[in-house]
Protein backbone atom coordinates (compact mmCIF):
# COMPACT_ATOMS: atom_id res chain seq x y z
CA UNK A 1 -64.69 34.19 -21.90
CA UNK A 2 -67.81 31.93 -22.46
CA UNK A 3 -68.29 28.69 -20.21
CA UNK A 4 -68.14 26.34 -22.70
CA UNK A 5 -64.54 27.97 -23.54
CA UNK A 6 -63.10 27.94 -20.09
CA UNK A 7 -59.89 26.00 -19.82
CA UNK A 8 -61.80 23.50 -17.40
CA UNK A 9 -64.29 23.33 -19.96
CA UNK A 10 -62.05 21.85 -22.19
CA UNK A 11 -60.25 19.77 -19.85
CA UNK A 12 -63.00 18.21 -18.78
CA UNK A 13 -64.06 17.49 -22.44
CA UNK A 14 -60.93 15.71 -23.34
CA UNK A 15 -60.98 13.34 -20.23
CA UNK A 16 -64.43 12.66 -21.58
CA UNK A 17 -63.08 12.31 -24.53
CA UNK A 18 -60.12 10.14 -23.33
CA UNK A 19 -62.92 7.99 -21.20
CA UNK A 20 -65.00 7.16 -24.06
CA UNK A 21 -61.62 5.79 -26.11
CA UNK A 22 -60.83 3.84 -23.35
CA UNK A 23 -63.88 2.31 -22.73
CA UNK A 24 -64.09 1.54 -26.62
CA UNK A 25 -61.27 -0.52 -25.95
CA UNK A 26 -61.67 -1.70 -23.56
CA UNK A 27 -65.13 -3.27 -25.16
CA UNK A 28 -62.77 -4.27 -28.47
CA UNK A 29 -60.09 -6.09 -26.19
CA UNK A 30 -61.17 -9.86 -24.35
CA UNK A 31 -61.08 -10.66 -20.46
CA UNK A 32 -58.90 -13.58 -19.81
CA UNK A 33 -60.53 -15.60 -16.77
CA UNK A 34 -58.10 -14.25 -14.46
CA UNK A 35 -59.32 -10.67 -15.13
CA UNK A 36 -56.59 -9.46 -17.17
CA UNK A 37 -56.94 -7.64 -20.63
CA UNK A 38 -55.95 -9.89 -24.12
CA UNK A 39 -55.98 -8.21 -27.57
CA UNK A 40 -55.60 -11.60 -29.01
CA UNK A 41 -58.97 -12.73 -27.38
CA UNK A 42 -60.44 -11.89 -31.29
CA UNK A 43 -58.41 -14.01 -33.06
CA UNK A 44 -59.18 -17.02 -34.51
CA UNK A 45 -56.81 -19.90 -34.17
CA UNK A 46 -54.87 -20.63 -37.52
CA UNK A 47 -54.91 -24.27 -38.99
CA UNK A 48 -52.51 -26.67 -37.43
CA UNK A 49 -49.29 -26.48 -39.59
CA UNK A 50 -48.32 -29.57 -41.43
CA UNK A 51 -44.77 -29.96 -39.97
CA UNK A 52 -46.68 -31.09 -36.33
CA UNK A 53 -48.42 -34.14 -38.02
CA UNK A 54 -45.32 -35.04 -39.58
CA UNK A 55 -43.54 -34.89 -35.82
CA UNK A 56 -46.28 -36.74 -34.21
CA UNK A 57 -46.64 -39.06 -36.89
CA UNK A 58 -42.47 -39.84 -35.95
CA UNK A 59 -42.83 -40.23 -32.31
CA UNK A 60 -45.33 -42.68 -33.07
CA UNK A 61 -43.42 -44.53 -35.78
CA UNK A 62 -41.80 -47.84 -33.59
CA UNK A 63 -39.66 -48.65 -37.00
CA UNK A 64 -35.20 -47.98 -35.36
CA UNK A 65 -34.65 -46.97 -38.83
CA UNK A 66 -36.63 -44.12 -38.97
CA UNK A 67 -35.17 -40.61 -39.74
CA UNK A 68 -36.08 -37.24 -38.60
CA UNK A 69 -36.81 -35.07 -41.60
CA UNK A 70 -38.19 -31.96 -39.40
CA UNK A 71 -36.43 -28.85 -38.82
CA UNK A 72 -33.17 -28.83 -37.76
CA UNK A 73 -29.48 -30.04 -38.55
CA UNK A 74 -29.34 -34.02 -39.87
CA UNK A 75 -26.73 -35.91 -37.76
CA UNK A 76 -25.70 -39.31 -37.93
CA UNK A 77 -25.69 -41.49 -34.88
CA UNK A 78 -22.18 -40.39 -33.67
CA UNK A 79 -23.77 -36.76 -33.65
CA UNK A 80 -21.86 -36.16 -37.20
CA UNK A 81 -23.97 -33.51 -39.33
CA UNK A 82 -25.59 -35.79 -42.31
CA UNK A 83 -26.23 -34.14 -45.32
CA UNK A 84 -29.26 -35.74 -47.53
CA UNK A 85 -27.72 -37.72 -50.84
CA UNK A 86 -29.95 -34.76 -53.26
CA UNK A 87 -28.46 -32.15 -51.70
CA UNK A 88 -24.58 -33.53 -52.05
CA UNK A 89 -25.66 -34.35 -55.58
CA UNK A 90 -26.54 -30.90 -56.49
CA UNK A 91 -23.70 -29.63 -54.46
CA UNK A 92 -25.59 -27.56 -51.92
């Protein structure tokens, strides 16, 4: 049996192997500031969605008739689910 074929031979070559990969990605992930690995360290922020204007925009709105349109159920002010006029008039 030749050196290069010897069963250490080959172990060693796979922990090489194995020690390169790692240190690929390690290279591909980010380091938080506390020293801890993120694989989202790459990725760019999306745009703000829409829906978080609209909320802001009616926490800031003083008017006492204003009405939540966001996600969620619609309830009236005794906490009874209100259903929007155009969906009762196509029967949804």
């Amino acid at each position: 049996m030749s050196a290069s074929s010897s069963p250490n031979n080959n172990n060693a070559s796979r922990l090489d192997t194995s020690a390169q990969r790692l240190r690929q990605l390690h290279n591909q992930l980010d380091m938080s500031s506390n020293g801890s690995v993120s694989a989202f360290g790459a990725v760019q922020q999306a745009p703000e969605d829409p829906l978080f204007g609209l909320m802001a925009a009616y926490r800031a709105d003083k008017d006492p008739k204003k009405v939540d349109l966001g996600i969620g159920a619609y309830r009236d002010n005794n906490a009874v689910p209100w259903i929007l006029p155009v969906v009762k008039k196509v029967g949804l």
